[in-house]
C-alpha atoms as a PDB file:
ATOM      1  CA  UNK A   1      91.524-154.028  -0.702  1.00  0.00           C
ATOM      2  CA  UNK A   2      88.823-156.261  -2.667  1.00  0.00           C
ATOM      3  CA  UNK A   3      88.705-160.214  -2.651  1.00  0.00           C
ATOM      4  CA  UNK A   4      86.364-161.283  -5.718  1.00  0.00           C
ATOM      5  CA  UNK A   5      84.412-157.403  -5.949  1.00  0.00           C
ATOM      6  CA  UNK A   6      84.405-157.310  -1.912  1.00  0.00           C
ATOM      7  CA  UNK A   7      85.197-154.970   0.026  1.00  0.00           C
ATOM      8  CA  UNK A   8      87.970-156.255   2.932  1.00  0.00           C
ATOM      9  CA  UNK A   9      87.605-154.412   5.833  1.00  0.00           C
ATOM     10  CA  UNK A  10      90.663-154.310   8.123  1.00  0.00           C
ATOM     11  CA  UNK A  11      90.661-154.861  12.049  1.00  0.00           C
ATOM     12  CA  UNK A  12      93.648-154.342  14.244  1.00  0.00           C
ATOM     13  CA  UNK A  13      94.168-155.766  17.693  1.00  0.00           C
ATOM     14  CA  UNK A  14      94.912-152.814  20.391  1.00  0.00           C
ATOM     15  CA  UNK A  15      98.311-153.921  22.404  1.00  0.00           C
ATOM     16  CA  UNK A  16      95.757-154.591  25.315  1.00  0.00           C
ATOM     17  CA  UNK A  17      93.707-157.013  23.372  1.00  0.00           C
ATOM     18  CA  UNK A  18      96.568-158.064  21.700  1.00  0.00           C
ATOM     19  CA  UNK A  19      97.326-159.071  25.447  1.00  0.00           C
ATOM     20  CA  UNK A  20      94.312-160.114  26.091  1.00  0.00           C
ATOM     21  CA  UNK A  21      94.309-162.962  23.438  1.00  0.00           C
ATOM     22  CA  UNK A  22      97.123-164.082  24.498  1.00  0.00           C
ATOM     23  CA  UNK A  23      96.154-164.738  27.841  1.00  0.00           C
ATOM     24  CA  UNK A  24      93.053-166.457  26.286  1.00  0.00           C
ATOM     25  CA  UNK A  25      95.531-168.665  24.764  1.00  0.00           C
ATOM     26  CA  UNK A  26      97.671-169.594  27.577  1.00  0.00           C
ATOM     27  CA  UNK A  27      94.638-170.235  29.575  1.00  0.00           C
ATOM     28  CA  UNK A  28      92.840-172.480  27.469  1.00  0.00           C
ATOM     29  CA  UNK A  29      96.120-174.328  26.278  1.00  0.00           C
ATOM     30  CA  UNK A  30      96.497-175.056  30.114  1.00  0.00           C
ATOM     31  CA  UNK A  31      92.886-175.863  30.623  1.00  0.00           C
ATOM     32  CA  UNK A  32      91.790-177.289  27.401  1.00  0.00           C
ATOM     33  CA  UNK A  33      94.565-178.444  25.503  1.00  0.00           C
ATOM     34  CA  UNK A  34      96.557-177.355  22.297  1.00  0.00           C
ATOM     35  CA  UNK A  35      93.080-178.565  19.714  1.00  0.00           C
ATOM     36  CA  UNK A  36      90.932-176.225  21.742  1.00  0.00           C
ATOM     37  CA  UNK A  37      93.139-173.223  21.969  1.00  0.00           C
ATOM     38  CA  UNK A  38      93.425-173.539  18.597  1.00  0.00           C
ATOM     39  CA  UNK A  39      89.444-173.429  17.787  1.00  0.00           C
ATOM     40  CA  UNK A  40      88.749-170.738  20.334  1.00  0.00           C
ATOM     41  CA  UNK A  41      91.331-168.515  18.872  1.00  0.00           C
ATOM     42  CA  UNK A  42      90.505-168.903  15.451  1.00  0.00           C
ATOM     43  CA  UNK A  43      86.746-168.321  16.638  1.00  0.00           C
ATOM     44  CA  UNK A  44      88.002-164.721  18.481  1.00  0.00           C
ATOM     45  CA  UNK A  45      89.695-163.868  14.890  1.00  0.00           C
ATOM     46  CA  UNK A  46      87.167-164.755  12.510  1.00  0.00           C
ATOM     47  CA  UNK A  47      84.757-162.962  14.544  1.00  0.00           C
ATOM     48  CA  UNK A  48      87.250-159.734  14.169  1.00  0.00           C
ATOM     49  CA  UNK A  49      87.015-160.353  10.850  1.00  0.00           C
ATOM     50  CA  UNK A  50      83.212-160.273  10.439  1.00  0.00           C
ATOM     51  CA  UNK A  51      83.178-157.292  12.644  1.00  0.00           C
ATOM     52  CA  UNK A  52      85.078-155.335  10.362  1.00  0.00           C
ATOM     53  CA  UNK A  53      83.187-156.194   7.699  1.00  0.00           C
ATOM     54  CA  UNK A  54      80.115-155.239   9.042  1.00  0.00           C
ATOM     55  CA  UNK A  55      80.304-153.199  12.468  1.00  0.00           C
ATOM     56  CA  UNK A  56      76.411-152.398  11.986  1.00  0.00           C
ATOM     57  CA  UNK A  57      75.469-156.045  13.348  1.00  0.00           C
ATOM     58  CA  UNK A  58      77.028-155.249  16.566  1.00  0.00           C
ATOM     59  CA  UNK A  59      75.149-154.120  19.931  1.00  0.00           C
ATOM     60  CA  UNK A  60      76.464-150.567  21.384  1.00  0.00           C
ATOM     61  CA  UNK A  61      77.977-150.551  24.491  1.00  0.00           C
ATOM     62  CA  UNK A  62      78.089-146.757  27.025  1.00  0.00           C
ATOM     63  CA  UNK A  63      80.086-147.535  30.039  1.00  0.00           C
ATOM     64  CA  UNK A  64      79.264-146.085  33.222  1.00  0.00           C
ATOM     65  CA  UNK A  65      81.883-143.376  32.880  1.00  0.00           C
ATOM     66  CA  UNK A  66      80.249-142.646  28.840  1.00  0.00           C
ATOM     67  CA  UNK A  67      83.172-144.364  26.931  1.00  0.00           C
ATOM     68  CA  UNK A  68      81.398-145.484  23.713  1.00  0.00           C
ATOM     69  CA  UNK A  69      82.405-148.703  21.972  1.00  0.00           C
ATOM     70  CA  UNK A  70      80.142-151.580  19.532  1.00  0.00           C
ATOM     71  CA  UNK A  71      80.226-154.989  20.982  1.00  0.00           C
ATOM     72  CA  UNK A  72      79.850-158.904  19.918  1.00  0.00           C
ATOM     73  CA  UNK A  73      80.505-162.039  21.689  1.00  0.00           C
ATOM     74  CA  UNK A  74      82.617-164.550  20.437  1.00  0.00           C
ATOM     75  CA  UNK A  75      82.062-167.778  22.686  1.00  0.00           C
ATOM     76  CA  UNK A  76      82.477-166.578  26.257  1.00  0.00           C
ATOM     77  CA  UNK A  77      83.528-163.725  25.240  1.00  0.00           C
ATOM     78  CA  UNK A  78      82.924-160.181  24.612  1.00  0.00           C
ATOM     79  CA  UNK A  79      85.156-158.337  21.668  1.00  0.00           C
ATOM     80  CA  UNK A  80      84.835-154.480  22.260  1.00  0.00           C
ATOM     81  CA  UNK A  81      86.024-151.944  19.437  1.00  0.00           C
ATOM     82  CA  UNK A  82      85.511-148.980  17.617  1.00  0.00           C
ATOM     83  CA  UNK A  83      85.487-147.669  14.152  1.00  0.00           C
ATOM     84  CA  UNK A  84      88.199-146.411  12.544  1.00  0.00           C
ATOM     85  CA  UNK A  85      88.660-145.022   8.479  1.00  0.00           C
ATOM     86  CA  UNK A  86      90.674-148.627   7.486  1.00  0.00           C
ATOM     87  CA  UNK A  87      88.304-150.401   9.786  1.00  0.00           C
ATOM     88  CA  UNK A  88      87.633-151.752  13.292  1.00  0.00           C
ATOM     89  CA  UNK A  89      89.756-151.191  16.571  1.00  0.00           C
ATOM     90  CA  UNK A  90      89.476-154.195  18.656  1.00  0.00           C
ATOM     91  CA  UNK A  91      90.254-152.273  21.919  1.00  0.00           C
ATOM     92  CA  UNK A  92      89.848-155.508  24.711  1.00  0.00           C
ATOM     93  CA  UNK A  93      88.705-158.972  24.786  1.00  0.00           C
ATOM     94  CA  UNK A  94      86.884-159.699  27.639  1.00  0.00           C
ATOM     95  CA  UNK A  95      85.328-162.558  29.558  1.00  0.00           C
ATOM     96  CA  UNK A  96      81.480-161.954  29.842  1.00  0.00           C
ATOM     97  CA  UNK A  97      81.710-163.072  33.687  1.00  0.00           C
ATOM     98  CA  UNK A  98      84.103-159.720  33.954  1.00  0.00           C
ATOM     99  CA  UNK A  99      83.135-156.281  34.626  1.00  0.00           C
ATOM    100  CA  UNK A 100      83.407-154.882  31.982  1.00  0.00           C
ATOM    101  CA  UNK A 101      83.154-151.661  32.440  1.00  0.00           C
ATOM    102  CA  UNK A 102      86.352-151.860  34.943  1.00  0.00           C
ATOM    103  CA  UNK A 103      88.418-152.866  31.903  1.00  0.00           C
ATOM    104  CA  UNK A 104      87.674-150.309  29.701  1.00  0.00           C
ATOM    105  CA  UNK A 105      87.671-147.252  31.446  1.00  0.00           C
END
Protein backbone atom coordinates (compact mmCIF):
# COMPACT_ATOMS: atom_id res chain seq x y z
CA UNK A 1 0.00 0.00 0.00
CA UNK A 2 1.50 3.67 -0.63
CA UNK A 3 0.04 7.01 0.91
CA UNK A 4 1.61 10.02 -1.22
CA UNK A 5 4.92 7.61 -2.70
CA UNK A 6 5.17 5.93 0.96
CA UNK A 7 5.47 2.91 1.75
CA UNK A 8 2.57 1.77 4.59
CA UNK A 9 3.78 -0.78 6.58
CA UNK A 10 1.13 -2.94 8.29
CA UNK A 11 1.12 -4.04 12.10
CA UNK A 12 -1.30 -6.49 13.57
CA UNK A 13 -2.16 -6.87 17.22
CA UNK A 14 -1.54 -10.69 18.47
CA UNK A 15 -4.99 -11.86 20.36
CA UNK A 16 -2.77 -11.48 23.57
CA UNK A 17 -1.94 -7.91 22.95
CA UNK A 18 -5.07 -7.46 21.50
CA UNK A 19 -5.97 -8.40 25.23
CA UNK A 20 -3.58 -6.63 26.57
CA UNK A 21 -4.84 -3.20 25.23
CA UNK A 22 -7.81 -3.76 26.31
CA UNK A 23 -7.00 -4.17 29.74
CA UNK A 24 -4.92 -0.93 29.33
CA UNK A 25 -8.14 0.57 28.50
CA UNK A 26 -10.33 -0.59 31.19
CA UNK A 27 -7.69 0.31 33.61
CA UNK A 28 -7.04 3.70 32.75
CA UNK A 29 -10.84 4.47 32.00
CA UNK A 30 -11.27 3.41 35.75
CA UNK A 31 -8.25 5.26 36.93
CA UNK A 32 -7.98 8.14 34.65
CA UNK A 33 -11.08 8.80 33.04
CA UNK A 34 -12.64 8.41 29.46
CA UNK A 35 -10.06 11.77 27.96
CA UNK A 36 -7.06 9.83 29.16
CA UNK A 37 -7.89 6.40 27.96
CA UNK A 38 -8.45 7.89 24.96
CA UNK A 39 -4.80 9.64 24.63
CA UNK A 40 -2.97 6.64 26.01
CA UNK A 41 -4.53 4.39 23.52
CA UNK A 42 -4.10 6.38 20.63
CA UNK A 43 -0.37 6.86 21.92
CA UNK A 44 0.00 2.64 22.08
CA UNK A 45 -1.40 2.71 18.27
CA UNK A 46 0.44 5.36 16.72
CA UNK A 47 3.47 3.98 18.17
CA UNK A 48 2.43 0.48 16.30
CA UNK A 49 2.23 2.41 13.53
CA UNK A 50 5.73 3.95 13.55
CA UNK A 51 7.06 0.60 14.43
CA UNK A 52 5.97 -0.85 11.37
CA UNK A 53 7.23 1.65 9.48
CA UNK A 54 10.49 1.49 10.69
CA UNK A 55 11.30 -1.65 13.03
CA UNK A 56 15.16 -0.64 12.72
CA UNK A 57 14.66 2.22 15.48
CA UNK A 58 13.71 -0.31 17.94
CA UNK A 59 16.05 -1.88 20.80
CA UNK A 60 16.32 -5.92 20.62
CA UNK A 61 15.10 -7.75 23.29
CA UNK A 62 16.62 -11.96 24.14
CA UNK A 63 14.64 -13.27 26.97
CA UNK A 64 16.13 -15.43 29.43
CA UNK A 65 14.78 -18.56 27.77
CA UNK A 66 16.36 -16.94 23.98
CA UNK A 67 12.90 -15.86 22.56
CA UNK A 68 13.92 -12.97 20.24
CA UNK A 69 11.64 -9.98 19.77
CA UNK A 70 12.45 -5.74 18.89
CA UNK A 71 11.10 -3.51 21.52
CA UNK A 72 9.85 0.33 22.09
CA UNK A 73 8.10 1.99 24.85
CA UNK A 74 5.11 3.78 24.42
CA UNK A 75 4.46 5.79 27.79
CA UNK A 76 4.73 3.21 30.55
CA UNK A 77 4.84 0.83 28.40
CA UNK A 78 6.76 -1.65 26.54
CA UNK A 79 5.29 -2.86 22.88
CA UNK A 80 7.14 -6.20 21.97
CA UNK A 81 6.90 -7.65 18.28
CA UNK A 82 8.45 -9.20 15.53
CA UNK A 83 8.81 -8.91 11.85
CA UNK A 84 6.74 -10.35 9.59
CA UNK A 85 6.65 -10.07 5.28
CA UNK A 86 3.33 -7.44 5.52
CA UNK A 87 4.93 -5.97 8.58
CA UNK A 88 5.19 -5.98 12.39
CA UNK A 89 3.63 -8.56 14.94
CA UNK A 90 2.81 -6.77 18.03
CA UNK A 91 3.02 -9.97 20.20
CA UNK A 92 2.26 -8.22 24.04
CA UNK A 93 1.95 -4.93 25.57
CA UNK A 94 3.48 -4.76 28.67
CA UNK A 95 3.88 -2.54 31.71
CA UNK A 96 7.66 -1.69 32.17
CA UNK A 97 7.20 -2.37 36.10
CA UNK A 98 6.35 -6.19 34.78
CA UNK A 99 8.63 -8.96 34.19
CA UNK A 100 8.79 -9.18 31.20
CA UNK A 101 10.32 -11.95 30.41
CA UNK A 102 7.44 -14.00 32.41
CA UNK A 103 4.99 -12.74 29.78
CA UNK A 104 6.57 -13.72 26.86
CA UNK A 105 7.86 -16.96 27.29
Amino acid sequence: MCLHGRKVTEYRFSRVADTDLKSIAEYTIQTFGVDQMSKYTNDILDTASKVAEKPSRCRSYITRSGDKFLRHNSGNHALFFIERTYGVLIVRILHQAMDFDSHLE
